[in-house]
Protein backbone atom coordinates (compact mmCIF):
# COMPACT_ATOMS: atom_id res chain seq x y z
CA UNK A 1 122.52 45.84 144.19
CA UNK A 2 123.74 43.50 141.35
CA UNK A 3 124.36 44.62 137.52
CA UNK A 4 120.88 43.16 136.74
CA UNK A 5 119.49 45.15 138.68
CA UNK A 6 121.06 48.85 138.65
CA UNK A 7 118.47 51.27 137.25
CA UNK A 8 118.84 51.95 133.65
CA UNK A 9 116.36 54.47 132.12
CA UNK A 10 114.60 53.55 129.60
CA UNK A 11 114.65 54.67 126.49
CA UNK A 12 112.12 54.16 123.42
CA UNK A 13 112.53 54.14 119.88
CA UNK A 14 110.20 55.10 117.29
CA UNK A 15 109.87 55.58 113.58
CA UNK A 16 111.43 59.32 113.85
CA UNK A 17 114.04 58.01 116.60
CA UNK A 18 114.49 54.87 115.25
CA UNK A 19 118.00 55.99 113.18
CA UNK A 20 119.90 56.92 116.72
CA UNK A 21 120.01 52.82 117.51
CA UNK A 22 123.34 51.55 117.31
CA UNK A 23 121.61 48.16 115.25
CA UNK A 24 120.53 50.79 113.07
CA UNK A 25 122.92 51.12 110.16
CA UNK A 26 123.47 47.06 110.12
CA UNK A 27 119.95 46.63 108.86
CA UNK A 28 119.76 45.59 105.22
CA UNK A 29 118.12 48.40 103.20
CA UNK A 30 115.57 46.40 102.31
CA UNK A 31 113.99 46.12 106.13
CA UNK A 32 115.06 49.77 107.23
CA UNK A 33 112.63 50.72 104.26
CA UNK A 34 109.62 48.68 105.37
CA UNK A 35 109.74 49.86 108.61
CA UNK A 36 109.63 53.76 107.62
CA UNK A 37 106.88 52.76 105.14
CA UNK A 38 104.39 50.08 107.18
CA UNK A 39 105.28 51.92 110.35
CA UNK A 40 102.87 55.08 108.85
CA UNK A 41 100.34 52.54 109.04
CA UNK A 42 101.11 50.32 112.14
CA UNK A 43 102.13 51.46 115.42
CA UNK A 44 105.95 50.98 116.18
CA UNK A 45 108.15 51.49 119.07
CA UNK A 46 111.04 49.27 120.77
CA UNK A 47 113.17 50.06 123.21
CA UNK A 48 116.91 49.21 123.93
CA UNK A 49 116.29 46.05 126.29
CA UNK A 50 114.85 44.42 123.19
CA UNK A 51 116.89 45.28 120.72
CA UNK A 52 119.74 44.72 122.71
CA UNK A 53 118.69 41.38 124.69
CA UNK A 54 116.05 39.90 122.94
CA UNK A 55 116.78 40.11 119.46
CA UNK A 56 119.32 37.82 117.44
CA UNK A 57 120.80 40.36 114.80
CA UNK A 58 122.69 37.50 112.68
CA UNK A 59 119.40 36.25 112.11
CA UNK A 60 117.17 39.49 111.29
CA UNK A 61 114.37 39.51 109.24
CA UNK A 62 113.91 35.67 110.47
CA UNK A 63 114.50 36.34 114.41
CA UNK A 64 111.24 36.05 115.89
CA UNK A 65 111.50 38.66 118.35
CA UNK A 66 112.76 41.08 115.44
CA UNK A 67 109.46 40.14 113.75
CA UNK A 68 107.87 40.66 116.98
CA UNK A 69 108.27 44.09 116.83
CA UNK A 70 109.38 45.39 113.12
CA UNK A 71 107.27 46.20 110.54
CA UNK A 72 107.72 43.78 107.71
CA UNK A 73 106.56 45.27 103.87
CA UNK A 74 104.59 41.93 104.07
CA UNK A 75 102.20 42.91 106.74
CA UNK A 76 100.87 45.11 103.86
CA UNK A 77 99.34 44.14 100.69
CA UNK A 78 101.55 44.63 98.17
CA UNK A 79 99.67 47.20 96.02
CA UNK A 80 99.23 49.46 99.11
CA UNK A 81 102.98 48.84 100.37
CA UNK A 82 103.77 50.18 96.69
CA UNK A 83 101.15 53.16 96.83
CA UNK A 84 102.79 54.12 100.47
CA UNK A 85 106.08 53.54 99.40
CA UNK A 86 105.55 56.03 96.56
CA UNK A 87 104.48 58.69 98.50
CA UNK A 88 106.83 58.35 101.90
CA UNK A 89 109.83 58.66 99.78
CA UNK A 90 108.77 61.75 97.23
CA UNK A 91 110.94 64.22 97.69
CA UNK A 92 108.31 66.82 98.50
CA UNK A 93 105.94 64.50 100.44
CA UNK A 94 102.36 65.80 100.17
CA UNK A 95 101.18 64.99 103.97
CA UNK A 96 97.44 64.84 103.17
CA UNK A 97 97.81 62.26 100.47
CA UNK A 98 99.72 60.09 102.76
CA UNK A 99 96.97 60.17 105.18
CA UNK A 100 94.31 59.46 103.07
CA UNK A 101 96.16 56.41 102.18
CA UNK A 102 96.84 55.51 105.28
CA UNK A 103 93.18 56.01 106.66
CA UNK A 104 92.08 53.48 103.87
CA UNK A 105 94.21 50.73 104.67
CA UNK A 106 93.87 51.05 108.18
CA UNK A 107 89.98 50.75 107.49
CA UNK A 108 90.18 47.77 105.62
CA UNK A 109 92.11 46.15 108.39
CA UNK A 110 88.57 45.83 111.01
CA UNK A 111 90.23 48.30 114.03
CA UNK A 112 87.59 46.89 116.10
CA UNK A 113 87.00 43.41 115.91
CA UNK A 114 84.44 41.34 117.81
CA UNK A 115 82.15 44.35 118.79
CA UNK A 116 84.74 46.26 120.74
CA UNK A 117 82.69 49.61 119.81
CA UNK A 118 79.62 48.39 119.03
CA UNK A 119 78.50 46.17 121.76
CA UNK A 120 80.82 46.09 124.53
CA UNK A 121 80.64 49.87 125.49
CA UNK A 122 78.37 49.94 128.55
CA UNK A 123 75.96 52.97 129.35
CA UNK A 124 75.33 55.01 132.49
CA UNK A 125 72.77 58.03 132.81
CA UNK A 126 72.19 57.46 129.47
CA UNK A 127 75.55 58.24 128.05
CA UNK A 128 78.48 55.51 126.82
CA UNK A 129 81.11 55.22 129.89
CA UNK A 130 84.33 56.13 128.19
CA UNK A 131 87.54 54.12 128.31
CA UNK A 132 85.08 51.24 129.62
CA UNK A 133 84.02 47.65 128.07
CA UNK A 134 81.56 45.08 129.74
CA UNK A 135 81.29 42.17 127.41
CA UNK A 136 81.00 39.12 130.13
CA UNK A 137 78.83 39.53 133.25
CA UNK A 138 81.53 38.67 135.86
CA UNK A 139 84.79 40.98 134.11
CA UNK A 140 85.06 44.90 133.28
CA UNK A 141 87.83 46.30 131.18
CA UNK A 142 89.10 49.55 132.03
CA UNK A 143 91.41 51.21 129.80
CA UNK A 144 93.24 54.35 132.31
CA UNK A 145 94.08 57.10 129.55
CA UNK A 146 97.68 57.14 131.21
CA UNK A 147 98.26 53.52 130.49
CA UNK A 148 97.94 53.75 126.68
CA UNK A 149 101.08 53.00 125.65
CA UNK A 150 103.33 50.29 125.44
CA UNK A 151 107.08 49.69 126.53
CA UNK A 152 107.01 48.19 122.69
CA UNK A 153 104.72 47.44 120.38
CA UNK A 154 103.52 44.44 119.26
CA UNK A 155 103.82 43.92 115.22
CA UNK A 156 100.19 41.71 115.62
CA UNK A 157 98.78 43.90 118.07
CA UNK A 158 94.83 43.79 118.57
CA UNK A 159 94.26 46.74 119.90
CA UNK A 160 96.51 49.00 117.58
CA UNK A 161 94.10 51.69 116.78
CA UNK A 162 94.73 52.88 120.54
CA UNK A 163 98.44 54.14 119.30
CA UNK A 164 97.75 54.95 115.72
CA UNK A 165 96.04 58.53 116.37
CA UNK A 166 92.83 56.76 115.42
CA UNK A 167 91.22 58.98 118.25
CA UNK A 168 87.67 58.41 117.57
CA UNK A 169 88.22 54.67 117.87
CA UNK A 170 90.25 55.23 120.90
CA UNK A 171 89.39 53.31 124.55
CA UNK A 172 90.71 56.06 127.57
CA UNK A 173 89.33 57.15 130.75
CA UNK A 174 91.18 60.18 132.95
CA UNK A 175 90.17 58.53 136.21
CA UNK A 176 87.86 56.30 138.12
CA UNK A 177 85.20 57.84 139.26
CA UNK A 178 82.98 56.89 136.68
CA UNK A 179 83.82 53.14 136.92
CA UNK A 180 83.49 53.26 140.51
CA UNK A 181 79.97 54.94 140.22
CA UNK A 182 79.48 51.82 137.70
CA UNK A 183 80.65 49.14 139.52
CA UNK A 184 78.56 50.03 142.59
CA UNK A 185 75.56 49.67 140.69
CA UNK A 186 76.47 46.00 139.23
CA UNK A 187 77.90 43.84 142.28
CA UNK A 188 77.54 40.66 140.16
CA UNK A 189 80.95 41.99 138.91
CA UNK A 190 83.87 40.29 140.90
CA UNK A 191 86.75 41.33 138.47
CA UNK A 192 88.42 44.85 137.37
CA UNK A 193 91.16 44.07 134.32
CA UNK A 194 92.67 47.12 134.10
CA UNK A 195 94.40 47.04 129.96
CA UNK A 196 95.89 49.54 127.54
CA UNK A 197 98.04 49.82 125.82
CA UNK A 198 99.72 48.82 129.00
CA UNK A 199 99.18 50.21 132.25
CA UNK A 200 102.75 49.33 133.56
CA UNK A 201 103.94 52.15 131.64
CA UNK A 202 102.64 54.27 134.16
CA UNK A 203 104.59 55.17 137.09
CA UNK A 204 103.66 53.81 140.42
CA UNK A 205 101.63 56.77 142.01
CA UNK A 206 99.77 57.27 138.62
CA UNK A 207 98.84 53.46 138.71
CA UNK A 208 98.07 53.68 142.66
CA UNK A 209 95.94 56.73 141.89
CA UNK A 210 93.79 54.17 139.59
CA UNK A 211 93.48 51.33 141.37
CA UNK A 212 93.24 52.66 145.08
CA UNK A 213 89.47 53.66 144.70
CA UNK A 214 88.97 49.91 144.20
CA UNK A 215 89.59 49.43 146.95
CA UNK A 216 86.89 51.26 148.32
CA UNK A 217 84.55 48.74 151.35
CA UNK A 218 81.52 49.74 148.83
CA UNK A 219 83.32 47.68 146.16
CA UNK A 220 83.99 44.67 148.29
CA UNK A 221 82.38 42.56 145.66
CA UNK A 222 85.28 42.96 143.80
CA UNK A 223 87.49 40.11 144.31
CA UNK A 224 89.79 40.83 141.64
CA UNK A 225 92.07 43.12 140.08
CA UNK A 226 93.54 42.12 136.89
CA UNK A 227 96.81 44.65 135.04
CA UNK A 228 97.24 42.85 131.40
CA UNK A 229 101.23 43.93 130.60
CA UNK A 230 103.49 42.62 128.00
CA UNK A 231 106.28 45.09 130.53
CA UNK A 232 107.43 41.67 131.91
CA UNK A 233 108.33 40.56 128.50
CA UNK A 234 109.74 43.67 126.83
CA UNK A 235 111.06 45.95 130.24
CA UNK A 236 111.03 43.52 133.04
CA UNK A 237 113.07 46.29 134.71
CA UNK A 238 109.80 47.84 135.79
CA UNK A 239 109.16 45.16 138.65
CA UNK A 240 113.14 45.04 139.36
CA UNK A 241 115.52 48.18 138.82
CA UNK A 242 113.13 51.04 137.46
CA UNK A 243 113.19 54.09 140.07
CA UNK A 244 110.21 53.42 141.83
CA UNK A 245 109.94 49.27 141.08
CA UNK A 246 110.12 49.03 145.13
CA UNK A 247 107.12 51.30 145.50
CA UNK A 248 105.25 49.40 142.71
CA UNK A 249 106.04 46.10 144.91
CA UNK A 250 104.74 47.67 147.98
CA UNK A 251 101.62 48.89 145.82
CA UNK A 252 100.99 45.52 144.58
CA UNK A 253 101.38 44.16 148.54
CA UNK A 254 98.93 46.43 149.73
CA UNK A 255 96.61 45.48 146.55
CA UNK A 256 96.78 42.22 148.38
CA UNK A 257 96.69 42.99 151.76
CA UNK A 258 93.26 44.46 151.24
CA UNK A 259 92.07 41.57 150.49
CA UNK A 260 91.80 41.36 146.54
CA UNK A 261 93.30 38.95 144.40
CA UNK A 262 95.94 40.63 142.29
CA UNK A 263 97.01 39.33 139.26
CA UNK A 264 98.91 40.37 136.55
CA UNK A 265 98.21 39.42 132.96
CA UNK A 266 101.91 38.68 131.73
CA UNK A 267 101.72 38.95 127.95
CA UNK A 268 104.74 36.35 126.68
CA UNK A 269 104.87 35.26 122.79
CA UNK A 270 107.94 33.50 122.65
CA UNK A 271 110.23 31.54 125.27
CA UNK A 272 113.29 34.21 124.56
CA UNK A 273 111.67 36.45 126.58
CA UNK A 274 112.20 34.48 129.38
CA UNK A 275 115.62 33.64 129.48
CA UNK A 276 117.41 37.19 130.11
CA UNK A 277 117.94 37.30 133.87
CA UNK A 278 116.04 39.91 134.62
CA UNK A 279 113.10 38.75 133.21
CA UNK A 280 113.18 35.69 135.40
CA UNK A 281 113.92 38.08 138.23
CA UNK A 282 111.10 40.03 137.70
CA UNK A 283 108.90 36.84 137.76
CA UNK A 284 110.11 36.22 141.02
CA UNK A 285 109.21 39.74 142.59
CA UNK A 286 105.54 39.65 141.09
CA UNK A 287 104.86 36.74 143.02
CA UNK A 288 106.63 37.44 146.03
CA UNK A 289 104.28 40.05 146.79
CA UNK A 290 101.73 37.85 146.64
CA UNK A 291 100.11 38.53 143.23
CA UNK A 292 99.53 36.03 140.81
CA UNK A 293 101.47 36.19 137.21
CA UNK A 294 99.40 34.50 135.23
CA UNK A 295 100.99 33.76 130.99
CA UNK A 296 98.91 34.25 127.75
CA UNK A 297 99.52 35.18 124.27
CA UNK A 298 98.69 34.44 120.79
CA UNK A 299 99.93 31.89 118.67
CA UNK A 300 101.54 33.68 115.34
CA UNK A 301 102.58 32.74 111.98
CA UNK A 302 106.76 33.55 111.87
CA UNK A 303 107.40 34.01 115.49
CA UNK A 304 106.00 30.97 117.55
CA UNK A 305 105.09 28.02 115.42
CA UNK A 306 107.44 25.67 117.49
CA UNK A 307 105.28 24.10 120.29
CA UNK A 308 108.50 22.96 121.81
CA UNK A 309 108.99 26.73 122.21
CA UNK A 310 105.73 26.91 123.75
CA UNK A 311 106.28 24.31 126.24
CA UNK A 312 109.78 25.53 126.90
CA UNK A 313 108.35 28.88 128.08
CA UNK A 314 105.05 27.72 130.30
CA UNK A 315 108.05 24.77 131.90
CA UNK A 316 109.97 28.08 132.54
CA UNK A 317 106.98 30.20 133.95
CA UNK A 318 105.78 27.36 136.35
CA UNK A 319 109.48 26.77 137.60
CA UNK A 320 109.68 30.09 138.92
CA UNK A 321 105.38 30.64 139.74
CA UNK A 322 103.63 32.12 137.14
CA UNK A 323 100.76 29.86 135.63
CA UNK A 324 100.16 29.50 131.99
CA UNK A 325 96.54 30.43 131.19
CA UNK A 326 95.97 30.94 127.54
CA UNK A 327 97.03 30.38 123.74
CA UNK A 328 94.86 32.91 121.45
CA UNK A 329 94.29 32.59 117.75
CA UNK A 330 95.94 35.56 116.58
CA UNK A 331 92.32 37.85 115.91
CA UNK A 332 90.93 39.13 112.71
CA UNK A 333 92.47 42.19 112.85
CA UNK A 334 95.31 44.54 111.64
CA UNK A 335 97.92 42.13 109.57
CA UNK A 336 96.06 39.35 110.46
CA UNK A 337 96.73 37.60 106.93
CA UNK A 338 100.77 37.64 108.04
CA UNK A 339 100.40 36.50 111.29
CA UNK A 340 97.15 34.32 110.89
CA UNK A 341 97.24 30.28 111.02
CA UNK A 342 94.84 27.75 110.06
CA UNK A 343 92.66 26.51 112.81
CA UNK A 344 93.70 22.81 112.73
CA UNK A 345 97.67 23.53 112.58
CA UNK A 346 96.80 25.95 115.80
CA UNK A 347 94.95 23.02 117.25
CA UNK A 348 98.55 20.65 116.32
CA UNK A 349 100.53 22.65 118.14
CA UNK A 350 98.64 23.40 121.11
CA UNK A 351 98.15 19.70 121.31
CA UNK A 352 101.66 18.67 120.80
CA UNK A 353 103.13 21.27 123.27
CA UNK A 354 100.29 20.74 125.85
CA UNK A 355 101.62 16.75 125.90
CA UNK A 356 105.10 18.08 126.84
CA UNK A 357 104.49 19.76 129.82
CA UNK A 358 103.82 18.48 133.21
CA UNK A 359 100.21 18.88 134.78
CA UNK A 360 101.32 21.79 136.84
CA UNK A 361 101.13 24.01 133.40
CA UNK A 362 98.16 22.08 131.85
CA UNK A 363 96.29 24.95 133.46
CA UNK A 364 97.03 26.36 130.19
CA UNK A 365 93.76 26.79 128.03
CA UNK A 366 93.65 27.23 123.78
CA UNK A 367 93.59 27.65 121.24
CA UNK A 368 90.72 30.29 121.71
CA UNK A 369 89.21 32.62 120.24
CA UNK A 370 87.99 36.08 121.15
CA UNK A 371 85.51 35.93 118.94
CA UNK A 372 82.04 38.18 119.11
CA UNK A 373 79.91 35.49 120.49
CA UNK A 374 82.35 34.99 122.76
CA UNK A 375 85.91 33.15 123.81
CA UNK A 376 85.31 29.41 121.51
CA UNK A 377 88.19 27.43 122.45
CA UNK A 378 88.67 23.83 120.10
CA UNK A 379 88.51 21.12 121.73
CA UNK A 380 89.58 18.83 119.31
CA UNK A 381 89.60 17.48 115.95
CA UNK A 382 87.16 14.22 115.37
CA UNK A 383 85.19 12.37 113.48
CA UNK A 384 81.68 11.42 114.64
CA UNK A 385 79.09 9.88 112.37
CA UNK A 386 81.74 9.59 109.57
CA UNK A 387 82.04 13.64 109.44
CA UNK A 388 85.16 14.91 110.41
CA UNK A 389 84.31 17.72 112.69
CA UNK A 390 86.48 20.36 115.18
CA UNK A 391 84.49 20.00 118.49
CA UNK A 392 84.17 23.85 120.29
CA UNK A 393 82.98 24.89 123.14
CA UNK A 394 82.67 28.55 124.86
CA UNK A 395 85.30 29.42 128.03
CA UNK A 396 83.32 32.59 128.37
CA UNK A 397 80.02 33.62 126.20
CA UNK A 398 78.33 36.79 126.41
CA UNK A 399 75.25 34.41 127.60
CA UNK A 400 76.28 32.81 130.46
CA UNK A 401 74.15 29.67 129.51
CA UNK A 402 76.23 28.78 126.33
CA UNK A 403 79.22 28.47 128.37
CA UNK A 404 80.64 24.72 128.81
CA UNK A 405 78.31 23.50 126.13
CA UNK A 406 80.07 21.76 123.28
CA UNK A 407 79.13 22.47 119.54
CA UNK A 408 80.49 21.08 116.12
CA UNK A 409 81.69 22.69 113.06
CA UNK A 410 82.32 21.15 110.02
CA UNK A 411 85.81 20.83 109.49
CA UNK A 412 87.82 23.61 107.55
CA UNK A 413 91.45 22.85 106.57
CA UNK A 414 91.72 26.73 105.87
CA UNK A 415 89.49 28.62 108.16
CA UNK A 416 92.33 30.55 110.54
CA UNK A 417 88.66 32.26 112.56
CA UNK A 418 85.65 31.76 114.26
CA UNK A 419 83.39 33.67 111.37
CA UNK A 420 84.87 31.02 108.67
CA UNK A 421 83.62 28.26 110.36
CA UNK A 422 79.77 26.46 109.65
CA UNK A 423 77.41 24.34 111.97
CA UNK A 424 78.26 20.62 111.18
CA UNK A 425 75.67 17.43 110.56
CA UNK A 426 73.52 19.35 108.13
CA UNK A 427 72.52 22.40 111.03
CA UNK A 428 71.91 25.58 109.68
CA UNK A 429 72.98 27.51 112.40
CA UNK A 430 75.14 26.92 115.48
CA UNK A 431 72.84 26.44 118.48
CA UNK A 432 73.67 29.96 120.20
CA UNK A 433 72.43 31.55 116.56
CA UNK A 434 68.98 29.59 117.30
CA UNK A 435 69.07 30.24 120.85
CA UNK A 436 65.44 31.92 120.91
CA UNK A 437 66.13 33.04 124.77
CA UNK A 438 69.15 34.65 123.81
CA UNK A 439 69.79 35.45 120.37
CA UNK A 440 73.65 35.32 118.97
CA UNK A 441 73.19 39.15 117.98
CA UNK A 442 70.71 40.04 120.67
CA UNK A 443 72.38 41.48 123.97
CA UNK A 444 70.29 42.01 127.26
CA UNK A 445 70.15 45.60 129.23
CA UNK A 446 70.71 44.72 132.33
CA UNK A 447 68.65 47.24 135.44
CA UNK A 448 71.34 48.02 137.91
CA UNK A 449 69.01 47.39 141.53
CA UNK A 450 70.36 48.83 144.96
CA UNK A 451 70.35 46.63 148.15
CA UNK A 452 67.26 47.70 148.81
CA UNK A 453 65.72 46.43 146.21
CA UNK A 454 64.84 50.06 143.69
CA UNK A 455 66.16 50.16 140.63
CA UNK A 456 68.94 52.73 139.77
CA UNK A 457 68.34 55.96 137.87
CA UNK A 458 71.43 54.51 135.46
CA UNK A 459 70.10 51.74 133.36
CA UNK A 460 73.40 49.86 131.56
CA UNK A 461 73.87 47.41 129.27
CA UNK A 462 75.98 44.27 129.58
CA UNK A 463 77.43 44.59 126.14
């Protein structure tokens, strides 16, 4: 076994822990104070392979990985930073007050964007299936309450209320018996994503015990399994050196043995973290097995602006058989005004690294949007009939029928989302608002049917 690959334990770092790092006392005051301050409202956590690998200290705050994952006082406005600031650092801190503040801001940020809670909770017997979302016919989320953590945390994170002890707005489910009993009754569903948090945090028998009853010859209409983890970003050692990493590559061969396509969701926002050795390594194990790595992430103010960054790291993916499959706008959510772009500089970039790369990563798909209606992915920037328009279409839709079918909105210099934009050429509404068959805000309940025909006790909705 080489150096890269000797087990080293892994070791997190948190707001309390955060003084033991070594990088700890080199920080200027100045960003060891935002990070005890935003970090009340904002998950954080690192570990030693990024701090130690990933992260250029003679260039902290600006080093994109540092920004990556360290609360900056900017991420707040800068009345509330003050207000928080306040209280943290009284010398008697009054717990309850810094709570309430907290709870406010957190509010204000939209926790749940795009219907999360609302719409995309399906029902069974009546009741909401917990730890479970069903916004697209084909794709079910499952969110395994050991798998909601993170090696690190993501500074832009879109799903940070599941580490903020926001409880109530929390997506967990102990085990699978539920989703099981669910899937069986909906065999138009071919694909299982199974998100956190990250479920690579979890050891291998934990993660087995999850995805085994998937495997089930009742659930044969499942074709595949999908694991969304940033691990092979910020603790590659997982797939390569971690205790059991030969058990989780045996796991993932039987996964594929059975006959399902396996594929993990490789979270990667910027090409640094694929240059360490280890994370190439792990690259190569993943799809040794016979899994498919597949790259997305979001594209975010301060940390990857540079599309020759972008098309350094899906060059560097392909090269060793991962395939890039998405750029995100960075969603409405959390810090959002930090990290958020405007639409047509998004668009620049994704066109200018897109025409750097060979067709082998033109698989890649963006900039889109996980927006309520669905994922709207532009197109392109034109003109037609003398109005300068972005041209959109839906990759996914919560109607099937408005998939693939382009649309226009007027052009917006500033809009950085979906919601900002408006119907071009004088429309009122954009056509799946006017849709009468399926409204924009109108979601079908779908009858679950058995082979034979009956309809199931369990009526569930799609949404």
């Amino acid at each position: 076994m080489n150096a890269e690959s000797m087990p080293v334990k892994f070791k997190p770092y948190t707001r309390q822990s955060i003084r033991q790092a070594p990088q700890w006392q080199s920080m200027p005051e100045e960003q060891r104070e935002a990070v005890q301050v935003v970090s009340h409202v904002l998950p954080f956590r690192t570990n030693e392979y990024v701090m130690d690998r990933l992260i250029d200290w003679d260039n902290i705050p600006d080093d994109p990985i540092y920004r990556l994952t360290f609360p900056h006082r900017d991420m707040l406005a800068p009345d509330e930073y003050a207000q928080l600031r306040e209280l943290v650092f009284e010398e008697r801190k009054d717990e309850r007050a810094i709570a309430g503040v907290v709870q406010q801001i957190r509010m204000r940020m939209n926790p749940h964007p795009a219907g999360q809670l609302t719409h995309n909770v399906p029902r069974m017997n009546g009741a909401p299936l917990r730890g479970v979302q069903h916004k697209y016919g084909q794709t079910v989320l499952f969110f395994p309450s050991a798998g909601q953590t993170c090696h690190a945390y993501c500074t832009f994170c879109f799903r940070w209320p599941q580490f903020s002890g926001m409880d109530e707005m929390k997506f967990d489910a102990l085990d699978t018996q539920e989703l099981v009993a669910y899937l069986k009754l909906h065999p138009d569903v071919t694909d299982v994503l199974i998100t956190g948090g990250d479920p690579m945090i979890m050891n291998t028998r934990s993660l087995a015990g999850y995805i085994e009853p998937l495997l089930d010859p009742a659930l044969a209409h499942i074709q595949n399994i999908r694991i969304g983890t940033k691990s092979v970003a910020y603790w590659p050692q997982r797939f390569v050196s971690d205790h059991d990493a030969d058990d989780l590559m045996r796991l993932f061969e039987r996964i594929v043995k059975a006959g399902k396509n396996l594929a993990l969701m490789g979270h990667y926002s910027h090409p640094a973290e694929l240059r360490d050795d280890i994370a190439r390594q792990a690259v190569k194990r993943i799809v040794g097995t016979g899994a498919t790595l597949r790259m997305q992430g979001p594209l975010i103010r301060h940390i990857n602006e540079d599309p020759h960054g972008w098309a350094e790291l899906w060059r560097t993916g392909v090269r060793l058989g991962a395939i890039p499959y998405y750029m995100f706008v960075e969603r409405d959510t959390g810090p959002h005004e930090y990290f958020q772009l405007p639409l047509a500089r998004a668009h620049d970039i994704f066109q200018s690294a897109y025409q750097m790369v060979s067709g082998l990563a033109r698989t890649v798909r963006g900039p889109s949007m996980s927006a309520f209606p669905g994922k709207v992915v532009i197109d392109g920037i034109v003109t037609v009939g003398g109005e300068k328009v972005f041209a959109l279409q839906f990759l996914q839709a919560r109607d099937p029928n408005w998939v693939r079918r382009p649309f226009y909105a007027k052009f917006d210099p500033r809009a950085t989302w979906f919601d900002q934009l408006r119907p071009a050429f004088g429309e009122e509404k954009f056509f799946f608002e006017r849709d009468e068959a399926a409204p924009a805000r109108v979601i079908p309940i779908l009858h679950a049917r058995h082979a034979d025909g009956q309809v199931a006790a369990a009526e569930s909705s799609l949404v």
